[in-house]
N, C-alpha and C. Protein backbone atom coordinates (compact mmCIF):
# COMPACT_ATOMS: atom_id res chain seq x y z
N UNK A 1 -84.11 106.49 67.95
CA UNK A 1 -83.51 107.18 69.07
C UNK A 1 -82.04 107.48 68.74
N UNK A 2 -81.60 108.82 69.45
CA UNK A 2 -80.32 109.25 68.90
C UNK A 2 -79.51 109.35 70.16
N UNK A 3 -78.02 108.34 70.43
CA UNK A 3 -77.80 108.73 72.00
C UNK A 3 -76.02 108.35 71.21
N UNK A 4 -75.35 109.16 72.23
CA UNK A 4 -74.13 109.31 71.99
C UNK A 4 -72.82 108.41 72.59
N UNK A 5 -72.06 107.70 72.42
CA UNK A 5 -71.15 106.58 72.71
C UNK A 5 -69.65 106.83 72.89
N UNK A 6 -68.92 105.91 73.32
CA UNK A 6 -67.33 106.24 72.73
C UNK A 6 -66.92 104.76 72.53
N UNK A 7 -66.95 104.66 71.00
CA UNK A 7 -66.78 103.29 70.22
C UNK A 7 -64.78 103.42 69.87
N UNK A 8 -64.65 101.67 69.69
CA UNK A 8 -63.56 101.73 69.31
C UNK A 8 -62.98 101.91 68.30
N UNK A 9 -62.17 102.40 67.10
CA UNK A 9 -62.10 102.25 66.22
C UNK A 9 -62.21 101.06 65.44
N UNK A 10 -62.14 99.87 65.90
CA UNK A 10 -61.91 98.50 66.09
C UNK A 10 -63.13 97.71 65.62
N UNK A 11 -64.35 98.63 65.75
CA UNK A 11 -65.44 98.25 66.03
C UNK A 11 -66.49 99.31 65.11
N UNK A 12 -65.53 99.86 64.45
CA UNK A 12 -66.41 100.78 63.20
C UNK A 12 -66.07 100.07 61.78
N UNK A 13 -66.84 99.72 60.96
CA UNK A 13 -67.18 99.48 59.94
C UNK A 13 -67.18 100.72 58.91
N UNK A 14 -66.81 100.72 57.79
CA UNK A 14 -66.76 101.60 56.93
C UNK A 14 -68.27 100.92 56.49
N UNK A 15 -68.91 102.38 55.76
CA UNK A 15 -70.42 102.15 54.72
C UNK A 15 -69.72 101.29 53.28
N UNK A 16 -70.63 100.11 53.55
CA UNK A 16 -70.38 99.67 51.90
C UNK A 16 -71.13 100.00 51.00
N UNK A 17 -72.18 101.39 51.13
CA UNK A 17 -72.89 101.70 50.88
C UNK A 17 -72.84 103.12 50.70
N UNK A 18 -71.24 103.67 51.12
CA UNK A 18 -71.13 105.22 51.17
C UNK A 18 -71.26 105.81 50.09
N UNK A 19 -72.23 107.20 49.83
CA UNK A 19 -72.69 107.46 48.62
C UNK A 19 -71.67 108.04 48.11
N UNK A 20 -70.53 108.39 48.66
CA UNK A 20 -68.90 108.57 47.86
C UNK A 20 -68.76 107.75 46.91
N UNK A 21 -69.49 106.42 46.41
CA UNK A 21 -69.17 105.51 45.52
C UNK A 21 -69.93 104.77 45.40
N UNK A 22 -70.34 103.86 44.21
CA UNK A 22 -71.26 102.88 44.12
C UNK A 22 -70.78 101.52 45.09
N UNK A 23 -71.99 100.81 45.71
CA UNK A 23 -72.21 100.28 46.49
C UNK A 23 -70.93 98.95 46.47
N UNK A 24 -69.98 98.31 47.52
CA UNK A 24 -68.71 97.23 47.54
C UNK A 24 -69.59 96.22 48.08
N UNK A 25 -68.78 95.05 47.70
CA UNK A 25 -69.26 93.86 48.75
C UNK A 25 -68.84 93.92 50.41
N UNK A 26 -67.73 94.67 50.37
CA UNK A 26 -67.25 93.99 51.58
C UNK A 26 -66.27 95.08 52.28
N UNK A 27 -65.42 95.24 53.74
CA UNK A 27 -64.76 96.61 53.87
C UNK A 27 -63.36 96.23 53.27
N UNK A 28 -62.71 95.00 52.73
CA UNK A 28 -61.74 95.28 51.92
C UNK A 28 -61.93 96.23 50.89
N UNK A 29 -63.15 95.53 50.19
CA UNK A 29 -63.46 97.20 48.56
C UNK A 29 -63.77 98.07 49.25
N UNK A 30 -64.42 98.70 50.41
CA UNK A 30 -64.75 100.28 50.87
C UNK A 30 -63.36 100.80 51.17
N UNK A 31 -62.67 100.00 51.50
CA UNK A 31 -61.26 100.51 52.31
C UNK A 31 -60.82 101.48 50.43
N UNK A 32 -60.04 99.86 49.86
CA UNK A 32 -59.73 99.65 48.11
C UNK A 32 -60.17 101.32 47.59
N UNK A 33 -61.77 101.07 47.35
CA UNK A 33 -62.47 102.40 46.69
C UNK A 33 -62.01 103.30 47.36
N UNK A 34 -62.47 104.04 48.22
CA UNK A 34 -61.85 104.98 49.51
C UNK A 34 -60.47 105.58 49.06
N UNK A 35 -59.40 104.49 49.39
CA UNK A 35 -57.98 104.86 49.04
C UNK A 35 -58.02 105.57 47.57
N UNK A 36 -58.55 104.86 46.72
CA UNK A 36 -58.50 104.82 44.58
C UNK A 36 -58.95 106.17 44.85
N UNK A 37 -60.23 106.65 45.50
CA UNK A 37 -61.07 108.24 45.51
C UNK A 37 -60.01 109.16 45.89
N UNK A 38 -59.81 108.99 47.32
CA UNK A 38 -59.37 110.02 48.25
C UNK A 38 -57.63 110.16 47.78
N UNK A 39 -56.92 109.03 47.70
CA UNK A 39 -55.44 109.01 47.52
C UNK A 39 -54.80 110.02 48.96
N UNK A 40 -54.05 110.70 48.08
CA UNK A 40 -53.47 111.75 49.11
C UNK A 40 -53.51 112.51 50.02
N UNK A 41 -55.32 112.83 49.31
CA UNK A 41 -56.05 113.48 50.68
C UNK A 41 -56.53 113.06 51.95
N UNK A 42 -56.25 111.91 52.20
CA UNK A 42 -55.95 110.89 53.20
C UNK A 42 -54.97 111.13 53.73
N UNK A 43 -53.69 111.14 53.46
CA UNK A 43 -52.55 111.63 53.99
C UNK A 43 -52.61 112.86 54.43
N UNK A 44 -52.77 113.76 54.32
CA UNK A 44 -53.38 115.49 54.19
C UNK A 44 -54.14 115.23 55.77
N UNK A 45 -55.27 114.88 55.38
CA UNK A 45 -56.01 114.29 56.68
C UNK A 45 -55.57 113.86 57.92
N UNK A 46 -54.66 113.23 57.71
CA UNK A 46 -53.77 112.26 58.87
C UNK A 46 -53.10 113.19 59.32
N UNK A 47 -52.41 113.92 58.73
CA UNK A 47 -51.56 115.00 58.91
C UNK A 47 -52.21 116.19 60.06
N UNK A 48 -53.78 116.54 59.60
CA UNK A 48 -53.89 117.42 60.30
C UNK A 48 -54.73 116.83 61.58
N UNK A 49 -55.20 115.63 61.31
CA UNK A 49 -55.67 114.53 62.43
C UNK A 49 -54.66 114.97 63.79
N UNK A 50 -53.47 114.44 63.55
CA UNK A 50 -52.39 114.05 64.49
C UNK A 50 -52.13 115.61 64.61
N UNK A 51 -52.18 116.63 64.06
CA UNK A 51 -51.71 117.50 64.60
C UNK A 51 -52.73 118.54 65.23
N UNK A 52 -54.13 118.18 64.88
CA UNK A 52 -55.09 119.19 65.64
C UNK A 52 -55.92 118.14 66.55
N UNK A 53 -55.89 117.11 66.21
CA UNK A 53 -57.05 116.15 66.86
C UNK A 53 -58.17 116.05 65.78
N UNK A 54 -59.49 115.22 66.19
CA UNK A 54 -60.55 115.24 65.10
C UNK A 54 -61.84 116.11 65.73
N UNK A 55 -61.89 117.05 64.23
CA UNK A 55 -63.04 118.22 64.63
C UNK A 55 -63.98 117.73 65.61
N UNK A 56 -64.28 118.57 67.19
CA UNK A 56 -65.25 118.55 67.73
C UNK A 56 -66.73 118.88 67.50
N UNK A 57 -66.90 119.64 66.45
CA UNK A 57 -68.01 120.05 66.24
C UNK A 57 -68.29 118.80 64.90
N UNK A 58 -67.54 117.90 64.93
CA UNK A 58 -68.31 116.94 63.31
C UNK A 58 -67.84 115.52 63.98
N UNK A 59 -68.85 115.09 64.32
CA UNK A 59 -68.54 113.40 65.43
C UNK A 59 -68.82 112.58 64.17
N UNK A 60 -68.63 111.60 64.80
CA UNK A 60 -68.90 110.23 63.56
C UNK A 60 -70.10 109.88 64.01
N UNK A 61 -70.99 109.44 62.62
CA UNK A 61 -72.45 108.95 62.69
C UNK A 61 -72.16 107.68 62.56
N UNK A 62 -73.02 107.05 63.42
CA UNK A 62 -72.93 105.69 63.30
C UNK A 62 -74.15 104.73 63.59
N UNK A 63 -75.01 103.35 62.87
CA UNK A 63 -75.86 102.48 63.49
C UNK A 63 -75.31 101.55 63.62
N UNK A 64 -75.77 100.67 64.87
CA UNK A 64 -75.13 98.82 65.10
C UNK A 64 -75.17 97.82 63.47
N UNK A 65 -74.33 97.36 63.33
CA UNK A 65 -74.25 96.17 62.17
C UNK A 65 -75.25 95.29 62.69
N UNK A 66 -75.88 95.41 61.38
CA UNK A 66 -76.85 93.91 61.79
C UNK A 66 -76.19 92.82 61.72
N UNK A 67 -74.79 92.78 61.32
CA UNK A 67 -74.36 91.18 61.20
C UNK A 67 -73.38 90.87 62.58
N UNK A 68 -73.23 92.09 63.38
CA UNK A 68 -72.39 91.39 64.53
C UNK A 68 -73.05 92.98 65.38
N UNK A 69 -73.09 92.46 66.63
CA UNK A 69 -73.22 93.08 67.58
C UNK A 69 -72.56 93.95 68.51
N UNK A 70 -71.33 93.81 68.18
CA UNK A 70 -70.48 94.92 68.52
C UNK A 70 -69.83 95.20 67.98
N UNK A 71 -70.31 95.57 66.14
CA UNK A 71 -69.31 96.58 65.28
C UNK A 71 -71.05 97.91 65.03
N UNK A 72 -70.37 98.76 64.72
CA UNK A 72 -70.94 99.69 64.20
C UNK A 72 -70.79 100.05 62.73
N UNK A 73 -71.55 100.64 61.67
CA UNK A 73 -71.36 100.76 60.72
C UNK A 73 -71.34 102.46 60.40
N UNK A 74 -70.44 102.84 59.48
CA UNK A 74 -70.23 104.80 59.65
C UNK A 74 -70.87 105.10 58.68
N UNK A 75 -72.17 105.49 58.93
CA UNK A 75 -72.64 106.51 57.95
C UNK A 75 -72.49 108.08 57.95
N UNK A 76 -71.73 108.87 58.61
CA UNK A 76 -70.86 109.66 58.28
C UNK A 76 -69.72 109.95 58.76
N UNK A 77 -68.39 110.55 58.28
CA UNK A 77 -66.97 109.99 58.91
C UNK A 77 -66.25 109.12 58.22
N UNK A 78 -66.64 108.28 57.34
CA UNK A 78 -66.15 107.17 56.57
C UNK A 78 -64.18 107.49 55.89
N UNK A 79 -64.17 108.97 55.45
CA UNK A 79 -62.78 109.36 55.12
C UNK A 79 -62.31 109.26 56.52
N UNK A 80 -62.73 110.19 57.33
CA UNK A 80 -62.08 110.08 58.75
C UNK A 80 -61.46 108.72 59.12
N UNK A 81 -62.14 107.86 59.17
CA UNK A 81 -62.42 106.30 59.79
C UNK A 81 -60.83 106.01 59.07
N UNK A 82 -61.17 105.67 57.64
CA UNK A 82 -60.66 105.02 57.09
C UNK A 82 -58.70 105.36 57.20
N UNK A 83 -59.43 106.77 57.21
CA UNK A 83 -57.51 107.43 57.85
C UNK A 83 -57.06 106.81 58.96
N UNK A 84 -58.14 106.91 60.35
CA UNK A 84 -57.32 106.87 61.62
C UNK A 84 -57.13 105.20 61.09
N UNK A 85 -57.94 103.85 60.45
CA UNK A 85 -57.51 102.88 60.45
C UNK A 85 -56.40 102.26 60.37
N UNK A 86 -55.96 103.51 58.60
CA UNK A 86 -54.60 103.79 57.99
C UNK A 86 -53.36 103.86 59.12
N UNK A 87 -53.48 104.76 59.90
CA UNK A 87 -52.31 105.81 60.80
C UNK A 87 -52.43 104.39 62.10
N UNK A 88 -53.26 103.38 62.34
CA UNK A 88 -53.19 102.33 63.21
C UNK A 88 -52.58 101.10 62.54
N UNK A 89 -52.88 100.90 61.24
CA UNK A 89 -52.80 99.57 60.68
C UNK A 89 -52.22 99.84 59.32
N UNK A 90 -50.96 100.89 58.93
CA UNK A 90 -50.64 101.17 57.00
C UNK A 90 -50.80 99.74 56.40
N UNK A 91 -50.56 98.62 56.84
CA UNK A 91 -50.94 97.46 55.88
C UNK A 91 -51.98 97.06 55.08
N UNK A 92 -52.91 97.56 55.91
CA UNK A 92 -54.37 97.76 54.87
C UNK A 92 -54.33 98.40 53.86
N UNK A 93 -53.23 98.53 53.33
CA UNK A 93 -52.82 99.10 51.81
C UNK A 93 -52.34 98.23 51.33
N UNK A 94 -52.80 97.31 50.96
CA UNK A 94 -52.16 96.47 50.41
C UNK A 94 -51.90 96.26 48.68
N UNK A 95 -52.75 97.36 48.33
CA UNK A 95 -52.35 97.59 46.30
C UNK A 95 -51.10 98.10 46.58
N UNK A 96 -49.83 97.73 45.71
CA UNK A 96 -48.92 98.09 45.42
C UNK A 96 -48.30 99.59 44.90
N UNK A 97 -49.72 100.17 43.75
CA UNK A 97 -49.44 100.64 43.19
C UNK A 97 -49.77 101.99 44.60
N UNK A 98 -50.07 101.90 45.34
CA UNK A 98 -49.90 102.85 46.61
C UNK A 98 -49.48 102.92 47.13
N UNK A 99 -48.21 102.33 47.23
CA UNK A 99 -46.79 102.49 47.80
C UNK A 99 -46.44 103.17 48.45
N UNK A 100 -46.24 104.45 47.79
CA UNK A 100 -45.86 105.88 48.36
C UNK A 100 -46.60 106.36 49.71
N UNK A 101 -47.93 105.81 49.03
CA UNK A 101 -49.12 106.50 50.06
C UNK A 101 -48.98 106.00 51.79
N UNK A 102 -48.60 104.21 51.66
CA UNK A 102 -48.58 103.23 52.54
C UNK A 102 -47.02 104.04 53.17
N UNK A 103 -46.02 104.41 52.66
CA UNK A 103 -44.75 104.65 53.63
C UNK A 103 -44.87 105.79 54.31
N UNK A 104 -45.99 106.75 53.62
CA UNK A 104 -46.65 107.76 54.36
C UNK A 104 -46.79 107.80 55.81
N UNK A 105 -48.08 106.54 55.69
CA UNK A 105 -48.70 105.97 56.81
C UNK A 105 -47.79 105.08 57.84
N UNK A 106 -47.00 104.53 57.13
CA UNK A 106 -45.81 103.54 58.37
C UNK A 106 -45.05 104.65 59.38
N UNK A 107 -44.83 106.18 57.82
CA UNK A 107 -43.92 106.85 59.16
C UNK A 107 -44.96 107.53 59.98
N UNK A 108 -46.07 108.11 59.74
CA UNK A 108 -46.88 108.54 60.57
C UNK A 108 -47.26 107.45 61.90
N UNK A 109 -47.35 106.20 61.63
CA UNK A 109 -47.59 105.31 62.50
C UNK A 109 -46.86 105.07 63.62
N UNK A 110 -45.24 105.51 63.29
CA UNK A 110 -43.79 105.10 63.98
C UNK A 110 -44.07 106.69 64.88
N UNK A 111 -44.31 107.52 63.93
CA UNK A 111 -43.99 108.73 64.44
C UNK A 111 -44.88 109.24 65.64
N UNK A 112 -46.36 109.30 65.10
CA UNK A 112 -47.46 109.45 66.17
C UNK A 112 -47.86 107.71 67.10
N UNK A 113 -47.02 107.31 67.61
CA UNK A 113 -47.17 105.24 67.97
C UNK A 113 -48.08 105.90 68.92
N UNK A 114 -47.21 106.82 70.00
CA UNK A 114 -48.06 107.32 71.44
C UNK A 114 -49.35 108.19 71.44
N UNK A 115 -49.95 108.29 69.74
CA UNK A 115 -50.92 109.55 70.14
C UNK A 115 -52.37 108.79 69.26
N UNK A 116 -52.10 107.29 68.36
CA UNK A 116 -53.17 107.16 67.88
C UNK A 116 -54.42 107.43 68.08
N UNK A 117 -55.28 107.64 67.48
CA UNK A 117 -56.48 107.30 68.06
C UNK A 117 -57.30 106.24 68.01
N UNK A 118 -58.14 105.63 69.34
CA UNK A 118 -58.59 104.07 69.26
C UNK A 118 -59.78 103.79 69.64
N UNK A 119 -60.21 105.35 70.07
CA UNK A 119 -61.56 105.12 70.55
C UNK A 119 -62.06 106.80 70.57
N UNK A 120 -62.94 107.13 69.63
CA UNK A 120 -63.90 107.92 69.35
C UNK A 120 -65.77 108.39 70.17
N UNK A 121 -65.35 109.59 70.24
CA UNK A 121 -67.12 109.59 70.65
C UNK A 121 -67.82 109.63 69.13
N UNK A 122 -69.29 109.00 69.11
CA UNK A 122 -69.77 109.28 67.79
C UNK A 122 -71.57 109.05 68.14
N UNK A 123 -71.83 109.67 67.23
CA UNK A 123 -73.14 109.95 66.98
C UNK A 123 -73.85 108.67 67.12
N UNK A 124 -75.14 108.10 67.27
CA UNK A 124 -75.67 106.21 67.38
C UNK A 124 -77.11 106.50 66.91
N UNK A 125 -77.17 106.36 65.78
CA UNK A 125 -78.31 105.86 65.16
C UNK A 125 -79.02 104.64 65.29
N UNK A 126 -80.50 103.99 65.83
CA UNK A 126 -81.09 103.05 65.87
C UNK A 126 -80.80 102.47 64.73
N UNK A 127 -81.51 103.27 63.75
CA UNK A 127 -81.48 102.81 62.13
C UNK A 127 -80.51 103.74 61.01
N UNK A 128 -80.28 103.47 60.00
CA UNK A 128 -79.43 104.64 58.99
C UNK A 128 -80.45 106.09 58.89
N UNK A 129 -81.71 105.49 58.51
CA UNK A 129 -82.46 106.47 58.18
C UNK A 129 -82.63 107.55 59.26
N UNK A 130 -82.62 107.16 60.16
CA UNK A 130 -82.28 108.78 61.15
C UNK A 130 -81.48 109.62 60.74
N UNK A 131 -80.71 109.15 60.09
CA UNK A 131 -79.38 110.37 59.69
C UNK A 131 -79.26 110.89 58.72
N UNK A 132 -80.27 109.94 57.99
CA UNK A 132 -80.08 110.71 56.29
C UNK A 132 -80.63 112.31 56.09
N UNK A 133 -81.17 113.26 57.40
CA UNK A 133 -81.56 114.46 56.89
C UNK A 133 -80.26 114.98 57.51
N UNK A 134 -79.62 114.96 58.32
CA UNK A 134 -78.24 115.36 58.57
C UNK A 134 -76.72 115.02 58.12
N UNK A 135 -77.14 114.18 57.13
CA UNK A 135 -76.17 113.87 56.33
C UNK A 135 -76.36 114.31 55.27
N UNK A 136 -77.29 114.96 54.72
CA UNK A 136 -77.81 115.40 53.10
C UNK A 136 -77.64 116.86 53.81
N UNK A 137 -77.71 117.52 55.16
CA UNK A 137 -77.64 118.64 55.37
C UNK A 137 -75.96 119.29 55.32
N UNK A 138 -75.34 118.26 55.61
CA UNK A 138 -73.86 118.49 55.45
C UNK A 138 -73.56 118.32 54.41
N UNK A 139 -74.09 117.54 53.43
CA UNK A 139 -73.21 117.42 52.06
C UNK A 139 -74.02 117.69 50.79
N UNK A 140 -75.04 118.47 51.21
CA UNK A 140 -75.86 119.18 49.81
C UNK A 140 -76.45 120.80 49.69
N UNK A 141 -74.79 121.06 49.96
CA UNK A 141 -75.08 122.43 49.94
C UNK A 141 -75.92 122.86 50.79
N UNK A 142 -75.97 124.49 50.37
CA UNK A 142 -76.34 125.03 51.26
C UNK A 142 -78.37 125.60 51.44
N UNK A 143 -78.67 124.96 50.47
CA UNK A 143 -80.06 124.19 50.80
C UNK A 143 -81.09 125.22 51.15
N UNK A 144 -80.67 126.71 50.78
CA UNK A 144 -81.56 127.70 50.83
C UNK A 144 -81.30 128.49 52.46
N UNK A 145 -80.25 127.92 53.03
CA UNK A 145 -79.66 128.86 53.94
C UNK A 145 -79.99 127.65 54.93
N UNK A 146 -80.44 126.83 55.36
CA UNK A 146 -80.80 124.86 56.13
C UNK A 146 -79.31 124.28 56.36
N UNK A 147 -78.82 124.27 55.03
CA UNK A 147 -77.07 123.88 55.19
C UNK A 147 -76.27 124.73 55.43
N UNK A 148 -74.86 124.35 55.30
CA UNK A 148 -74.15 125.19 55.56
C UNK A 148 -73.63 126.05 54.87
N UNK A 149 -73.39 127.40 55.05
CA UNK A 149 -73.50 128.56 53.99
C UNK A 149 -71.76 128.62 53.63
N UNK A 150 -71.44 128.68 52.74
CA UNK A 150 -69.87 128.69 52.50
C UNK A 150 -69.45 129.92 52.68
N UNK A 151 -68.29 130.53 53.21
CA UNK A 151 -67.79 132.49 53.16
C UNK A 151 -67.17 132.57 52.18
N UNK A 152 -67.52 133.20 51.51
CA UNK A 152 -66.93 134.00 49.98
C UNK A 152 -65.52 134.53 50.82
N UNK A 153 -65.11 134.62 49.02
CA UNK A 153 -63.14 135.36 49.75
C UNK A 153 -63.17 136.28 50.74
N UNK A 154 -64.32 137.48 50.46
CA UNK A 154 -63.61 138.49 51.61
C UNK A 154 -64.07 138.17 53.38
N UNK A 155 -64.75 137.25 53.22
CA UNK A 155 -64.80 137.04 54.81
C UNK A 155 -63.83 135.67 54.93
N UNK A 156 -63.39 135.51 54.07
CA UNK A 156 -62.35 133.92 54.64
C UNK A 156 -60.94 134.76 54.62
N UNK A 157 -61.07 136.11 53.69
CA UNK A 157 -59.95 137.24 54.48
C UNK A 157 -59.76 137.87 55.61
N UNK A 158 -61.08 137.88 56.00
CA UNK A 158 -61.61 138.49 57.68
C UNK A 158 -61.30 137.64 58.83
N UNK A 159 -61.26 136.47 58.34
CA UNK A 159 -61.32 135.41 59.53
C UNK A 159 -59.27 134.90 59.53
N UNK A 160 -59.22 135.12 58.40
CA UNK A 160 -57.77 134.62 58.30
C UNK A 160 -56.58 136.07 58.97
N UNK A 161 -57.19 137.49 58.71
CA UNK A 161 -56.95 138.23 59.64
C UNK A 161 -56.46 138.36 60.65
N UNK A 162 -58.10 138.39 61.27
CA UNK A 162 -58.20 138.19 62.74
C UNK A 162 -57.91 136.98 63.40
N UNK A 163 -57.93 136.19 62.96
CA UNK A 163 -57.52 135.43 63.77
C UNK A 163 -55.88 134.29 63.65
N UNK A 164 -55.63 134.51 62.49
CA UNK A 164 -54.34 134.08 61.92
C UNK A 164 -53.34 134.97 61.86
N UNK A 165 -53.96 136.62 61.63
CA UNK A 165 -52.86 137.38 61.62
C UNK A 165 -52.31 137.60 60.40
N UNK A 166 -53.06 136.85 59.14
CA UNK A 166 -52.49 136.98 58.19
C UNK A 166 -53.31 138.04 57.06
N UNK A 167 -52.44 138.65 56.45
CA UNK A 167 -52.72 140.39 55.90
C UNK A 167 -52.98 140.01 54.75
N UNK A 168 -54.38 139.91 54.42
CA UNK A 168 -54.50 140.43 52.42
C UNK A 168 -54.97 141.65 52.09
N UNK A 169 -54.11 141.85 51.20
CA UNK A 169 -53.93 142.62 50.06
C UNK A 169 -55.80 143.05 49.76
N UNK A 170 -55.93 142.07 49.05
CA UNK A 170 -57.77 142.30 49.04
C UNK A 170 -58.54 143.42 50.26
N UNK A 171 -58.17 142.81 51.14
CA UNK A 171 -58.95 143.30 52.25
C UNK A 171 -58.61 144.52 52.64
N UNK A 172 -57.57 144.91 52.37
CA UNK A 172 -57.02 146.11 52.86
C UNK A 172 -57.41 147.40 51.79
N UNK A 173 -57.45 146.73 50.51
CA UNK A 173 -58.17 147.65 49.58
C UNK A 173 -59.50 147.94 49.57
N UNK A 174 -60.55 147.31 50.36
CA UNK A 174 -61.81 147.36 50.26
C UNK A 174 -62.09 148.19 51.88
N UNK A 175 -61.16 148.44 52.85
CA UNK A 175 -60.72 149.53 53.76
C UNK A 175 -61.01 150.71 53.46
N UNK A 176 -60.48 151.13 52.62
CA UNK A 176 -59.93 152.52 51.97
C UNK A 176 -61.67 153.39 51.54
């Protein structure tokens, strides 16, 4: 059964199992791996987190932890997660050699204190396996037209256009 919630951040579990990476013991290494993968683009993220909110049309998937009863575990969302954790808690950086990344997150933390986010609506899976055809539908291409179809340049010129206002060159030659 698939029914929809508003969990705390508090209470989401990163996948130690996220196919972003071979399988961790524990959410210190999902956090660890996560950061080592993503780096900056985490920051990037946070950035446009705090300044647009988190996409409405892409919720977080989630089933109950079998080992405690009121955490959830993210089987999709896991970059998301792991940001808003970041932008609540920069100490969870605790490798050194990410330094930079962590003062990122302290000033984003100081800066956005009044706008975190702490509690999410998200998707609720009984089991994982409910989700695995909508999670392979988002992240394996476009699957014979099933997934999602990517826009080639001249319509990501069309859309940036109209609705950004912003003029290419390209597009204006294929006018004529």
């Amino acid at each position: 059964m698939i029914t929809t919630d508003k969990i705390k951040l508090d209470n989401l579990l990163l996948n130690t199992e996220n196919f972003r990476y071979e399988t961790v013991n524990d959410q210190k290494e999902a956090i660890a791996k996560m950061l080592e993968e993503q780096r900056t683009k985490l920051v990037n993220l946070a950035q446009h987190i705090m300044k647009h909110g988190l996409n409405p049309n892409d919720r977080i998937q989630v089933y109950p932890s079998s080992h405690d009863n009121t955490k959830f575990v993210v089987l999709e969302g896991n970059r998301r997660i792991v940001t808003l954790k970041f932008l609540k808690n920069p100490d969870l950086i605790d490798d050194p050699s990410f330094l930079t990344i962590k003062k990122k997150f302290q000033t984003f933390n100081k800066e956005y204190a009044d706008e975190l986010i702490d509690e999410l609506d998200c998707i609720v899976y009984e089991k994982p396996e409910e989700a695995h055809e909508w999670v392979k539908l988002k992240h394996n291409g476009q699957r014979e037209g099933i997934g999602t179809v990517p826009w080639n340049a001249q319509q990501i010129d069309r859309f940036e256009e109209r609705v950004e206002g912003v003029s290419s060159i390209a597009l204006q030659g294929s006018l004529r």
